[in-house]
C-alpha atoms as a PDB file:
ATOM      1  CA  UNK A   1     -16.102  11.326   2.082  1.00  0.00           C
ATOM      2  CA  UNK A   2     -14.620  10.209  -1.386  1.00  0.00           C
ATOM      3  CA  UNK A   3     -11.343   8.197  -0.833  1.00  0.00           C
ATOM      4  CA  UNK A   4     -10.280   9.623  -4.198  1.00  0.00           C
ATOM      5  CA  UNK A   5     -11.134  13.053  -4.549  1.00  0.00           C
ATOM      6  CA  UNK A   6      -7.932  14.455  -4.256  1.00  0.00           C
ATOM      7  CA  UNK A   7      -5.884  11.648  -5.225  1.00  0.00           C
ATOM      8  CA  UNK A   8      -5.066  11.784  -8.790  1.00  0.00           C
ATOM      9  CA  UNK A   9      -0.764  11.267  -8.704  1.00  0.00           C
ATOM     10  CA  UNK A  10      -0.562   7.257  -8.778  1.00  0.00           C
ATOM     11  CA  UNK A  11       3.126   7.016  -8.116  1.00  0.00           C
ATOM     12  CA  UNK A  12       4.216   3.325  -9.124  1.00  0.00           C
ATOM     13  CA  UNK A  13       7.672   1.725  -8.363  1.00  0.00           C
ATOM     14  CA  UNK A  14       9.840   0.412 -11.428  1.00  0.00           C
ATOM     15  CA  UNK A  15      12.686  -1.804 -11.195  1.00  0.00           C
ATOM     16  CA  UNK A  16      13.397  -3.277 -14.668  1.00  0.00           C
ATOM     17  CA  UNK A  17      11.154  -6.591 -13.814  1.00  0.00           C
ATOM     18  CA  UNK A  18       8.283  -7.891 -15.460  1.00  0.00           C
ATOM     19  CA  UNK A  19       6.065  -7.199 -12.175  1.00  0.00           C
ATOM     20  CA  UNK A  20       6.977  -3.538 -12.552  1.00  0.00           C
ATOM     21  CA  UNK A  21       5.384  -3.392 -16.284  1.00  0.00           C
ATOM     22  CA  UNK A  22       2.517  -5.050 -15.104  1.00  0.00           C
ATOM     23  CA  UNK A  23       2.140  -2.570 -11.902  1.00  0.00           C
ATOM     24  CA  UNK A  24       2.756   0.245 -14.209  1.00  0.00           C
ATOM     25  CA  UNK A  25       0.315  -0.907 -17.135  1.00  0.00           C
ATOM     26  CA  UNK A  26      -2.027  -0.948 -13.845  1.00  0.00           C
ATOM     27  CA  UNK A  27      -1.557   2.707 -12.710  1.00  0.00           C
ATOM     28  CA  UNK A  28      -1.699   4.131 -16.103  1.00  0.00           C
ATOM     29  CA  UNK A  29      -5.203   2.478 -16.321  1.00  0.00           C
ATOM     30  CA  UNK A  30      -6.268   3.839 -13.142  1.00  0.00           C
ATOM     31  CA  UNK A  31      -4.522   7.199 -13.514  1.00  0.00           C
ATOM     32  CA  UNK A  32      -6.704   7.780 -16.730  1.00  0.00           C
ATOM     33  CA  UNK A  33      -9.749   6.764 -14.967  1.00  0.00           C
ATOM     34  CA  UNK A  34      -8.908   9.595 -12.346  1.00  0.00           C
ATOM     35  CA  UNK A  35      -7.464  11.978 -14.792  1.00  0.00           C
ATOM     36  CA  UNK A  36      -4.545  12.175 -12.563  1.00  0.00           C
ATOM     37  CA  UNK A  37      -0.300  11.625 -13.368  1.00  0.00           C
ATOM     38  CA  UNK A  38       1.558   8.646 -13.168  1.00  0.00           C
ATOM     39  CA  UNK A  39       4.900   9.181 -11.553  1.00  0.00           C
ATOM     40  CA  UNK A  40       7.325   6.120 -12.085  1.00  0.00           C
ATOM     41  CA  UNK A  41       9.861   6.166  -9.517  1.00  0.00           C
ATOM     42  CA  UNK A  42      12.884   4.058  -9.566  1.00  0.00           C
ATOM     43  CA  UNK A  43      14.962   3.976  -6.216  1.00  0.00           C
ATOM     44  CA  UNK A  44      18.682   3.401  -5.917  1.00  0.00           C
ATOM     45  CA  UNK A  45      19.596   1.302  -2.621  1.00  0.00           C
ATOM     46  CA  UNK A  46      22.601   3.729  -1.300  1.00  0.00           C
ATOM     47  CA  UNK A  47      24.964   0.617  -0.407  1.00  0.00           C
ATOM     48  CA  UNK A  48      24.511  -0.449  -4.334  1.00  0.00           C
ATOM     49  CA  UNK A  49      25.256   3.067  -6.239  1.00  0.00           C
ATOM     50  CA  UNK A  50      24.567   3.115 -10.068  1.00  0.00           C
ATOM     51  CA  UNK A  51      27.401   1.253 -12.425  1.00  0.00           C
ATOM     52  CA  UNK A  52      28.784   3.949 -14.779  1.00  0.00           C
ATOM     53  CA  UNK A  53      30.992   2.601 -18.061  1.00  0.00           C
ATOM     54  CA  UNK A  54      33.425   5.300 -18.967  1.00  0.00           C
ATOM     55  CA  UNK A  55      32.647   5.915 -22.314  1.00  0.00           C
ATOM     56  CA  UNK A  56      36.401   7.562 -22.979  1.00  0.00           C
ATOM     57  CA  UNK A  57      35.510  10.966 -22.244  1.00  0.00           C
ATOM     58  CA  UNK A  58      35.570  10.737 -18.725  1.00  0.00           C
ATOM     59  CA  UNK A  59      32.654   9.108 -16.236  1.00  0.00           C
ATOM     60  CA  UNK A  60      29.512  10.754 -16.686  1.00  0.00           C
ATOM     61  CA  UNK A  61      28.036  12.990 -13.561  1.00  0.00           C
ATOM     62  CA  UNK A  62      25.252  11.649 -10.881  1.00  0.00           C
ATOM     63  CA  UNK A  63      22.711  14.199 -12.982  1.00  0.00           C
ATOM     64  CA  UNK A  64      23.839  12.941 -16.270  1.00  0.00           C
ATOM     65  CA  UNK A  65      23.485   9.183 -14.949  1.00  0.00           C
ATOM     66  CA  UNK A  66      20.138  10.122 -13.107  1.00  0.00           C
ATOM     67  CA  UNK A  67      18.763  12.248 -16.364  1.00  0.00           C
ATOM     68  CA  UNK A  68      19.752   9.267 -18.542  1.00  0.00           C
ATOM     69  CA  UNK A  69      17.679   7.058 -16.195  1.00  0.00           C
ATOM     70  CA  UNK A  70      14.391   8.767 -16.239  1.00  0.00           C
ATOM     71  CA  UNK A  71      14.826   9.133 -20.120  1.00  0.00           C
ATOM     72  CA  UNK A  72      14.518   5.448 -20.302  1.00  0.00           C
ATOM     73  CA  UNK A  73      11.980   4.993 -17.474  1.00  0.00           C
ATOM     74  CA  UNK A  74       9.865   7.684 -19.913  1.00  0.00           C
ATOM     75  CA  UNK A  75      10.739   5.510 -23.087  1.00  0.00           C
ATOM     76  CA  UNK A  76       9.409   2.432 -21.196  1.00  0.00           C
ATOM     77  CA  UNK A  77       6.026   4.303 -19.967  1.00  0.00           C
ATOM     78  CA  UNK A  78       5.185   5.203 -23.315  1.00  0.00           C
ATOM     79  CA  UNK A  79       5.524   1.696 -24.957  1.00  0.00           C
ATOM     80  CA  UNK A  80       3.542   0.201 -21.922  1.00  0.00           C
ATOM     81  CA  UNK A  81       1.207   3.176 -22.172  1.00  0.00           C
ATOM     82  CA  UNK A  82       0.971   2.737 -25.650  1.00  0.00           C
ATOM     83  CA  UNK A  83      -0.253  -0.893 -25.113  1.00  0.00           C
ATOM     84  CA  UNK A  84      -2.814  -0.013 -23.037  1.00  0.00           C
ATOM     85  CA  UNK A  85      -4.401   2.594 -24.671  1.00  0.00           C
ATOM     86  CA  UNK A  86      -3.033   5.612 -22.345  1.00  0.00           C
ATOM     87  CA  UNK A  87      -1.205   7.744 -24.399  1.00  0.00           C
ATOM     88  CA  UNK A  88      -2.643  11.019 -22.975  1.00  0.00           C
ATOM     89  CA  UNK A  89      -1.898   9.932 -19.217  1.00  0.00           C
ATOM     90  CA  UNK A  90       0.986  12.447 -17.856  1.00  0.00           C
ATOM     91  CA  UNK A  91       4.032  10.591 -16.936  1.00  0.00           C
ATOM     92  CA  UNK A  92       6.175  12.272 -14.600  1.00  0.00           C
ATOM     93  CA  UNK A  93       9.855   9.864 -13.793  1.00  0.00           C
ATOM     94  CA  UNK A  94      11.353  10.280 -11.119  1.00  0.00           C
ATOM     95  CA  UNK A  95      15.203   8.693  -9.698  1.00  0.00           C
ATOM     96  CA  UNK A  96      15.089   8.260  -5.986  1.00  0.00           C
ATOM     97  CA  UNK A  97      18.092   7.263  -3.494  1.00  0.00           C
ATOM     98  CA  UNK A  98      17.780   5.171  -0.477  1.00  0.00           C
ATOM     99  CA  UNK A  99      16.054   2.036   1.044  1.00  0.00           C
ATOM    100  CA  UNK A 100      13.458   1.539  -1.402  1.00  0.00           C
ATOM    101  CA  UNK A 101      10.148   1.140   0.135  1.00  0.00           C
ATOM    102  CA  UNK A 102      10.849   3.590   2.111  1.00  0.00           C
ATOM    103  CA  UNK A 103      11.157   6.073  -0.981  1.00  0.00           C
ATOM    104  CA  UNK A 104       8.197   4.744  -2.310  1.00  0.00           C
ATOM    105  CA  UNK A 105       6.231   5.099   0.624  1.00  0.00           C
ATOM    106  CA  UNK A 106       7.399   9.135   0.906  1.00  0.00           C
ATOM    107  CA  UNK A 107       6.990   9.302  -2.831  1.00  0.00           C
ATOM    108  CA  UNK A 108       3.010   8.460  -2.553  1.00  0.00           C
ATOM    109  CA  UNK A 109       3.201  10.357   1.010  1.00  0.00           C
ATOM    110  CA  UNK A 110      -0.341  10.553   2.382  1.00  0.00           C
ATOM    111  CA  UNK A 111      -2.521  11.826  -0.572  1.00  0.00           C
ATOM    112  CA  UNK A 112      -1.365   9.397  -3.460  1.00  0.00           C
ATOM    113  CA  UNK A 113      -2.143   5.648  -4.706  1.00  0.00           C
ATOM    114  CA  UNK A 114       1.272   3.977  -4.722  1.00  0.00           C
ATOM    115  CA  UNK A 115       0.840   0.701  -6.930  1.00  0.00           C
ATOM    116  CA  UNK A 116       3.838  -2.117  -6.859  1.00  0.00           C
ATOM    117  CA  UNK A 117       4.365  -4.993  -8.318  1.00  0.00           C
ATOM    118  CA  UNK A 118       4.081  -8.262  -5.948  1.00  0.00           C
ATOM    119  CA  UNK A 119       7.321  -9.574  -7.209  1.00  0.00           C
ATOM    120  CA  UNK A 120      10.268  -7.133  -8.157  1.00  0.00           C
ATOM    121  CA  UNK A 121      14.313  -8.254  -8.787  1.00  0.00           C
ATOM    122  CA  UNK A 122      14.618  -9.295  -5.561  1.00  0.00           C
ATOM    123  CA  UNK A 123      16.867 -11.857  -3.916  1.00  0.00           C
ATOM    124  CA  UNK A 124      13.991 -14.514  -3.281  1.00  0.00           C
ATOM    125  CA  UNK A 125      12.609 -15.419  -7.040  1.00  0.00           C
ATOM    126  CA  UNK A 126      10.029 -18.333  -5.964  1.00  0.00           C
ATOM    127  CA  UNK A 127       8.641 -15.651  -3.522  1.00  0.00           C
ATOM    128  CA  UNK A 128       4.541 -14.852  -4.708  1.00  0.00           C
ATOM    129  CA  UNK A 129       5.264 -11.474  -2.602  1.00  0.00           C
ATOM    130  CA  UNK A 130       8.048  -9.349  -2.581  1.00  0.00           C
ATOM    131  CA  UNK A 131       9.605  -7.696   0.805  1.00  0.00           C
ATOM    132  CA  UNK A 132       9.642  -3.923  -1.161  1.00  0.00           C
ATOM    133  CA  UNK A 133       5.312  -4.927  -2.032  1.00  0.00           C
ATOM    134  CA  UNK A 134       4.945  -6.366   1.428  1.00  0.00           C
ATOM    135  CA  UNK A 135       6.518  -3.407   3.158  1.00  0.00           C
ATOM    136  CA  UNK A 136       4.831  -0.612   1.484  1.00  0.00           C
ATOM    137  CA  UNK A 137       1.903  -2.484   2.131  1.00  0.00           C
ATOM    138  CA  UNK A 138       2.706  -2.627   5.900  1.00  0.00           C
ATOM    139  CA  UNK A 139       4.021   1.215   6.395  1.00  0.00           C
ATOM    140  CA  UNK A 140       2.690   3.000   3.938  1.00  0.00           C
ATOM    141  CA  UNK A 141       0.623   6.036   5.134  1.00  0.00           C
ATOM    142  CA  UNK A 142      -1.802   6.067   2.150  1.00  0.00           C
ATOM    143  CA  UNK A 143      -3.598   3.149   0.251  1.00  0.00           C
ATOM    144  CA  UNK A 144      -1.556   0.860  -2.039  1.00  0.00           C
ATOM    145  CA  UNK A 145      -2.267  -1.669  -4.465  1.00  0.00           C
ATOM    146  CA  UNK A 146      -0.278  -4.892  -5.141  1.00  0.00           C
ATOM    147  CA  UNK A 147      -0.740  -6.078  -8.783  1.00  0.00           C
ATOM    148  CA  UNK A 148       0.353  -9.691  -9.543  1.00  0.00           C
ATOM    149  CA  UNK A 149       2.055 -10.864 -12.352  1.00  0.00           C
ATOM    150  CA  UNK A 150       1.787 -14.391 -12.446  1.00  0.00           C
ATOM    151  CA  UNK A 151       0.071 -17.768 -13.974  1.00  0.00           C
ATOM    152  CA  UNK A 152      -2.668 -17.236 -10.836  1.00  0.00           C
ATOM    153  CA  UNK A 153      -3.668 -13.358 -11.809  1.00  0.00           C
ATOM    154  CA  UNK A 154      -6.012 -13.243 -15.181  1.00  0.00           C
ATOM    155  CA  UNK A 155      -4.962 -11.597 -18.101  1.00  0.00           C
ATOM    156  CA  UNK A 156      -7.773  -9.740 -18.818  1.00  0.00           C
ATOM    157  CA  UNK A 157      -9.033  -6.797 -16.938  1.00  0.00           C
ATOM    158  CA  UNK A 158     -11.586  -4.900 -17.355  1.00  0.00           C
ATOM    159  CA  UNK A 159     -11.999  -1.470 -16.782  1.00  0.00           C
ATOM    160  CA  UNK A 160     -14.898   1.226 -17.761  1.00  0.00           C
ATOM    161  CA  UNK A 161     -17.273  -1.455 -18.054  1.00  0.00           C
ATOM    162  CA  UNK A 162     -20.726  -2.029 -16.815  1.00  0.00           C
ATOM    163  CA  UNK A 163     -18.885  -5.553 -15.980  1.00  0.00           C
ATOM    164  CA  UNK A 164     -16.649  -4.313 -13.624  1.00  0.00           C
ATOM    165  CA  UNK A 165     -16.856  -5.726 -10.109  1.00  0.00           C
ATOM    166  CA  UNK A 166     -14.333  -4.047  -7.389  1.00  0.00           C
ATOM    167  CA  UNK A 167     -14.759  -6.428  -4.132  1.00  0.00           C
ATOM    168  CA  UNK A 168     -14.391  -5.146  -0.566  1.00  0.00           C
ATOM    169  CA  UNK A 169     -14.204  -7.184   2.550  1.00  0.00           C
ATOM    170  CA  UNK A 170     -16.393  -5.692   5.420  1.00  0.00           C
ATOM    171  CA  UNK A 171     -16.083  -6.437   9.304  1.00  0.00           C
ATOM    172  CA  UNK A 172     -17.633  -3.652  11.294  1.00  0.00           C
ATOM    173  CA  UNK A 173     -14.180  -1.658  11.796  1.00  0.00           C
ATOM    174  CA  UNK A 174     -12.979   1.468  11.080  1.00  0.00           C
ATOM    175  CA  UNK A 175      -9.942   0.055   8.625  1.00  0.00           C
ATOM    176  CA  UNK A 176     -13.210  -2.352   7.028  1.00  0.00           C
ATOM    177  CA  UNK A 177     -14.991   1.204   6.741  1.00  0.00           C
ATOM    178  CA  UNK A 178     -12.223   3.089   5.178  1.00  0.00           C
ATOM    179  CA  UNK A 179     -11.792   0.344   2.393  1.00  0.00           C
ATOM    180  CA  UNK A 180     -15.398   0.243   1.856  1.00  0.00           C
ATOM    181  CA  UNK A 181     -15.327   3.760   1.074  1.00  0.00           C
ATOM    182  CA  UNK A 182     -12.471   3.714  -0.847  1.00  0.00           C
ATOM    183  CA  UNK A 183     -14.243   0.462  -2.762  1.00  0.00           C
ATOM    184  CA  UNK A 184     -17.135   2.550  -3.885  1.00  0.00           C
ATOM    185  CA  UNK A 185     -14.927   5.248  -5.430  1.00  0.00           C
ATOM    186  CA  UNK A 186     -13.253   2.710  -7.552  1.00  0.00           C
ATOM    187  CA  UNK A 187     -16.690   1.403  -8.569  1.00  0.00           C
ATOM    188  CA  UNK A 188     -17.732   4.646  -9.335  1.00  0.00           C
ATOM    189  CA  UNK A 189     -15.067   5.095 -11.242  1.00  0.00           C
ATOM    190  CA  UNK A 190     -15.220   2.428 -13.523  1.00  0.00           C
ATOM    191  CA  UNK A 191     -18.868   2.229 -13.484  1.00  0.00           C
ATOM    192  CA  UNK A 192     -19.120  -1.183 -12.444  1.00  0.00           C
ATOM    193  CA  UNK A 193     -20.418  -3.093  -9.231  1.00  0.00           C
ATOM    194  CA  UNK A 194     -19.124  -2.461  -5.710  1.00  0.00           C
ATOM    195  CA  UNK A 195     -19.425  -6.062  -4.262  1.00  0.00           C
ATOM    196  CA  UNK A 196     -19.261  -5.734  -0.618  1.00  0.00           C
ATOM    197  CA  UNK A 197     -18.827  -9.263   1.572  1.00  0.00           C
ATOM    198  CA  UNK A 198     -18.812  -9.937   5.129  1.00  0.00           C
ATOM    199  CA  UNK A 199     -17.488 -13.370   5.812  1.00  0.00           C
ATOM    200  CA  UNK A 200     -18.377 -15.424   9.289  1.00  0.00           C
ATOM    201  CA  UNK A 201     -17.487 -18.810  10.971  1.00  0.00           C
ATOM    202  CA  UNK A 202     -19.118 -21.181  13.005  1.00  0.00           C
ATOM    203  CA  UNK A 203     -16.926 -20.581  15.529  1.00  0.00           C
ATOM    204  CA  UNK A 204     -18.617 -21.441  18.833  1.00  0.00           C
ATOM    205  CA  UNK A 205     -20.006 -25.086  17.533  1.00  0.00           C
ATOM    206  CA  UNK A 206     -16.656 -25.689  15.849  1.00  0.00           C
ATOM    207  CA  UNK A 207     -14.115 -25.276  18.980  1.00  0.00           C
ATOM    208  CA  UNK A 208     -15.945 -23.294  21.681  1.00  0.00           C
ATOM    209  CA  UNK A 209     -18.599 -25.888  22.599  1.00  0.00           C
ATOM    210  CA  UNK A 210     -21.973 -27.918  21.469  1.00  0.00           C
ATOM    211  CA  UNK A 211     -23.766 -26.581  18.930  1.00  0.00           C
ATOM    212  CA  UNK A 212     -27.021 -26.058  20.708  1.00  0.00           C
ATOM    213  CA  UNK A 213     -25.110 -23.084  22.902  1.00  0.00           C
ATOM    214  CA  UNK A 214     -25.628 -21.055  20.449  1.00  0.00           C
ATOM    215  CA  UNK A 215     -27.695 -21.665  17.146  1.00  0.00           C
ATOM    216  CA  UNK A 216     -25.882 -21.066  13.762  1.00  0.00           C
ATOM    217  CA  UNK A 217     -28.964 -19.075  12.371  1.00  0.00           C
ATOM    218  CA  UNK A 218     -28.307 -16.154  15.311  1.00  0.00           C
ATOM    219  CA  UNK A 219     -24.469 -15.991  14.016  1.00  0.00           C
ATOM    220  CA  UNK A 220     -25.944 -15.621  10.795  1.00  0.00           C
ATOM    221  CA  UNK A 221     -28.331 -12.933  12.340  1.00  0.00           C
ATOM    222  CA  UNK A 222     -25.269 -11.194  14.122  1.00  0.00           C
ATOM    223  CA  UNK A 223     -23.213 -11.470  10.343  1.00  0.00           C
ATOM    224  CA  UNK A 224     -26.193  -9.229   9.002  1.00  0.00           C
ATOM    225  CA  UNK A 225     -26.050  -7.121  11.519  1.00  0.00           C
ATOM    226  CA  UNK A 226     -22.251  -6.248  10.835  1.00  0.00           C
ATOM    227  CA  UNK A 227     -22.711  -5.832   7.484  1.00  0.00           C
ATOM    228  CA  UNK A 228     -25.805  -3.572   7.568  1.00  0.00           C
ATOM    229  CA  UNK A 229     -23.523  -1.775  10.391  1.00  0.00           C
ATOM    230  CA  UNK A 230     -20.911  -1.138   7.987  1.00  0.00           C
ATOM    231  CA  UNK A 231     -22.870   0.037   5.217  1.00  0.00           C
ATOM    232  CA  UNK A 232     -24.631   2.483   7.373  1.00  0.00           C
ATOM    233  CA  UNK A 233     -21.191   3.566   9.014  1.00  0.00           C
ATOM    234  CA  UNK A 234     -19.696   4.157   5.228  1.00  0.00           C
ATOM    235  CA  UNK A 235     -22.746   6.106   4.337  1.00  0.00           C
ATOM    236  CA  UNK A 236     -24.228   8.168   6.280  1.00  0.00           C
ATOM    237  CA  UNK A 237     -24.603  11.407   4.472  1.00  0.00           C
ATOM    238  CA  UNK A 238     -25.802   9.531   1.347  1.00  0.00           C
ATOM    239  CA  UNK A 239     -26.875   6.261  -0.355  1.00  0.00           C
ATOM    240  CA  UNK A 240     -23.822   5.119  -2.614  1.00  0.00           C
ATOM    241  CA  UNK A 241     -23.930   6.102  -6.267  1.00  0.00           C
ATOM    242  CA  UNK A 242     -23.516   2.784  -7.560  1.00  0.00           C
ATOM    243  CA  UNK A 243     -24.663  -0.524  -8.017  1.00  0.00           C
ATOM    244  CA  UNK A 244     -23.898  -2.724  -4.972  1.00  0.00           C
ATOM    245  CA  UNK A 245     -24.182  -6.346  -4.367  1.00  0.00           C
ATOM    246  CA  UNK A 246     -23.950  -7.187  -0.523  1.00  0.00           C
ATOM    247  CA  UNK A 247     -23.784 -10.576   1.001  1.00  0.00           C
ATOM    248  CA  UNK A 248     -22.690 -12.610   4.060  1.00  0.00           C
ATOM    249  CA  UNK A 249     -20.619 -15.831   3.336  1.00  0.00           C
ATOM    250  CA  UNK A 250     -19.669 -18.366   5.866  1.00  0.00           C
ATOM    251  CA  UNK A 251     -15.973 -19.329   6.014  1.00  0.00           C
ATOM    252  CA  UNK A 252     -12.796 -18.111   7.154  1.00  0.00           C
ATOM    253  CA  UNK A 253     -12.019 -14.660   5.189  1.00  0.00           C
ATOM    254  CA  UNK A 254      -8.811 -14.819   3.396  1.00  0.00           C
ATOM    255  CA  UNK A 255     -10.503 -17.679   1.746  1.00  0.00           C
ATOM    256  CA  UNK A 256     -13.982 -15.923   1.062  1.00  0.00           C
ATOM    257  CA  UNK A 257     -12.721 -12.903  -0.024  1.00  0.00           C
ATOM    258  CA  UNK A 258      -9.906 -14.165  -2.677  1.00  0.00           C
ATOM    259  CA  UNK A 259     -12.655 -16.827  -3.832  1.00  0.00           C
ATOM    260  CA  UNK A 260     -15.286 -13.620  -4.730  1.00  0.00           C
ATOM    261  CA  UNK A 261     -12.273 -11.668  -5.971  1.00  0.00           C
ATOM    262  CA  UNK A 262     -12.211 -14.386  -9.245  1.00  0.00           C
ATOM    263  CA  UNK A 263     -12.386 -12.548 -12.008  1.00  0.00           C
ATOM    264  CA  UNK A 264     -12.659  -8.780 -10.278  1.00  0.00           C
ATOM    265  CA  UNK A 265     -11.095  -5.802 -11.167  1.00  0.00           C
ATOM    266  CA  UNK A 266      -9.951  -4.966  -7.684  1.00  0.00           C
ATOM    267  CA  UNK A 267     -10.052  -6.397  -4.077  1.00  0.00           C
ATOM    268  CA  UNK A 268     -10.072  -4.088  -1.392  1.00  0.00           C
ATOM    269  CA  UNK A 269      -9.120  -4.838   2.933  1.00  0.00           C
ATOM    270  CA  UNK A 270      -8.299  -2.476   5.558  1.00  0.00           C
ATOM    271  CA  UNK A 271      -5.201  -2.300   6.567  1.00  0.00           C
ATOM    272  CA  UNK A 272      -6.610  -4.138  10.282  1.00  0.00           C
ATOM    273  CA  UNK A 273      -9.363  -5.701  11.115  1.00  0.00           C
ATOM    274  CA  UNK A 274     -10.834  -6.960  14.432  1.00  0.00           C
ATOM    275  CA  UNK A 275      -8.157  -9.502  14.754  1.00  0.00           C
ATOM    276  CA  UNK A 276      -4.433  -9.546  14.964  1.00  0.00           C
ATOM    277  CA  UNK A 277      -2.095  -7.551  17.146  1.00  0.00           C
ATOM    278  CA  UNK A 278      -2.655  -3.566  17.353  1.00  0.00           C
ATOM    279  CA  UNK A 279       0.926  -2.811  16.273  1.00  0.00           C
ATOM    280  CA  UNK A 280       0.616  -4.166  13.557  1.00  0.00           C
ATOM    281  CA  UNK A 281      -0.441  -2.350   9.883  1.00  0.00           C
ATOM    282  CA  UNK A 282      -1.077  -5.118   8.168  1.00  0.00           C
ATOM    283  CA  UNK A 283      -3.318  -7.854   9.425  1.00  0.00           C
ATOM    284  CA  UNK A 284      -2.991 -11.578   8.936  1.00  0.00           C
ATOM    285  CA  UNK A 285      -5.996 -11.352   6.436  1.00  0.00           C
ATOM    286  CA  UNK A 286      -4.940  -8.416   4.420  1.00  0.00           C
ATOM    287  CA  UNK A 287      -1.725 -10.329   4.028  1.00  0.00           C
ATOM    288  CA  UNK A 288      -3.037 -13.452   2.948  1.00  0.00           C
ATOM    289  CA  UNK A 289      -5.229 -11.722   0.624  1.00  0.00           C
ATOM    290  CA  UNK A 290      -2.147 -10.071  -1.170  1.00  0.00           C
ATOM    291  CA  UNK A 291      -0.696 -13.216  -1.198  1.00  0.00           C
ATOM    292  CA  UNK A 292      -2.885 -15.561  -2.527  1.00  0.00           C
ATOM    293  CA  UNK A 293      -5.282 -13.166  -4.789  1.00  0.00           C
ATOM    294  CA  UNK A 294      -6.464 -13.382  -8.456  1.00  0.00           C
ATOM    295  CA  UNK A 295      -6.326  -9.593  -9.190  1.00  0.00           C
ATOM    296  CA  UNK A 296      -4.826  -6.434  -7.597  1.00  0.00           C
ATOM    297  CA  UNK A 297      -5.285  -6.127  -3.977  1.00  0.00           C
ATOM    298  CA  UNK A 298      -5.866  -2.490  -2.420  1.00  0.00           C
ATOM    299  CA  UNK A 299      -4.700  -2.009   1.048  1.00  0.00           C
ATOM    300  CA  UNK A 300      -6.565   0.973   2.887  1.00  0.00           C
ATOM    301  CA  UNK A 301      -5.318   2.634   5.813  1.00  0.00           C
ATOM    302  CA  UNK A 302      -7.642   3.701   8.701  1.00  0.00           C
ATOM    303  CA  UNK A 303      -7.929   7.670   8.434  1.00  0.00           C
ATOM    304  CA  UNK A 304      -6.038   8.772  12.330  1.00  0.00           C
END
């Protein structure tokens, strides 16, 4: 099944910060590629209501104040659209009240891409990722993308290439699946390579006993397998319609993963993997790799 088909709104949060640019400049790219909408949403906290200057005719209304708002959000999609060559992307603002990654998340609900920015105006400023990026990327019901905006993220993307390389980390379950699927989509999409790595350690030599217990080449055997496993599991009905480079590296993941992701358009991780705790959305690797990542990271929820 195609991840994408029927998501073309790419709802993306804005905040004033220069993360939120970046996020946005991000969706309108990808919202072209899908020829879907970009809806900017910018969320209110309820304890911190809007500041209103009384201009001498009396304060302005909550509609004239929100109207006012989404003018400006609409002035500053069209200069950033402008800049990236998107001018004919729909842009659709919208003013949202409450906590807000929680408005974010219903925003997106289950069918859209919701894109943030990893750092927003938040109270923590040497923080690489934000708690509003880090909790939609925990919670939210459909697949998000954290776009960095910092010395460590490249500068130059690119997009409807033949160049274009979308990674996706692979380890036999159903989240790994879901994000290989979605993977292929966005390779499709830009026409680029789908780059799909399963990464393995040496565990049993390492902590678990002698080395002869278990020889390294049949954990090398057994990473093949899961790879193959997954491939097979993300296509069944029919062989992927593009280009795909598959390999097995040996490390620990978060390391593997953001190492390939140099210079990639996009790196995708389910939401869980096989390690972790169950309640939990958003596995230790997934967070790591939104942490420590040279380009946007995709999150992909496992389909209930």
């Amino acid at each position: 099944m195609d991840e994408t088909a029927t998501t073309t709104d790419v709802v993306v949060g804005l905040d004033g910060s220069a993360g939120a640019r970046t996020a946005l400049a991000w969706a309108l790219q990808e919202a072209r590629l899908r020829g879907g909408v970009v809806r900017p949403v910018t969320v209110w906290p309820e304890d911190r209501p809007p500041h209103v200057h009384d201009a001498g005719i009396g304060p302005p209304s909550a509609a004239d104040v929100e109207g006012d708002v989404r003018s400006r959000m609409g002035s500053e999609a069209a200069e950033v659209a402008a800049a990236a060559g998107c001018e004919d992307v729909p842009v659709h603002p919208e003013v949202r009240h409450g906590q807000p990654a929680q408005q974010l998340i219903d925003a997106a609900g289950t069918d859209g891409l919701l894109v943030v920015g990893s750092r927003g105006r938040g109270p923590v400023r040497g923080a690489v990722l934000g708690s509003v990026s880090q909790q939609c990327a925990q919670y939210a019901s459909g697949p998000v993308v954290v776009v960095r905006d910092d010395d460590a993220a490249p500068r130059a993307v690119l997009w409807q290439e033949p160049a274009s390389r979308v990674v996706v980390g692979v380890d036999g379950s159903a989240g790994s699946v879901a994000a290989l699927r979605f993977a292929e989509a966005e390779a499709r999409l830009r026409g680029g390579e789908l780059h799909v790595v399963h990464a393995w350690t040496d565990t049993v030599s390492g902590y678990g006993g002698p080395p002869w217990e278990r020889p390294v080449t049949t954990l090398r055997e057994q990473a093949d397998a899961v790879l193959r496993q997954s491939m097979q599991s993300a296509w069944r009905d029919a062989a992927p319609d593009v280009q795909v480079r598959a390999e097995t590296v040996e490390g620990v993941e978060w390391d593997v993963l953001t190492e390939v992701a140099e210079a990639a358009d996009l790196l995708v991780v389910g939401s869980r993997g096989r390690t972790g705790w169950s309640s939990l959305l958003l596995g230790s690797v997934g967070l790591r790799c939104l942490t420590f990542s040279p380009c946007p990271v995709a999150v992909v929820r496992t389909p209930r």
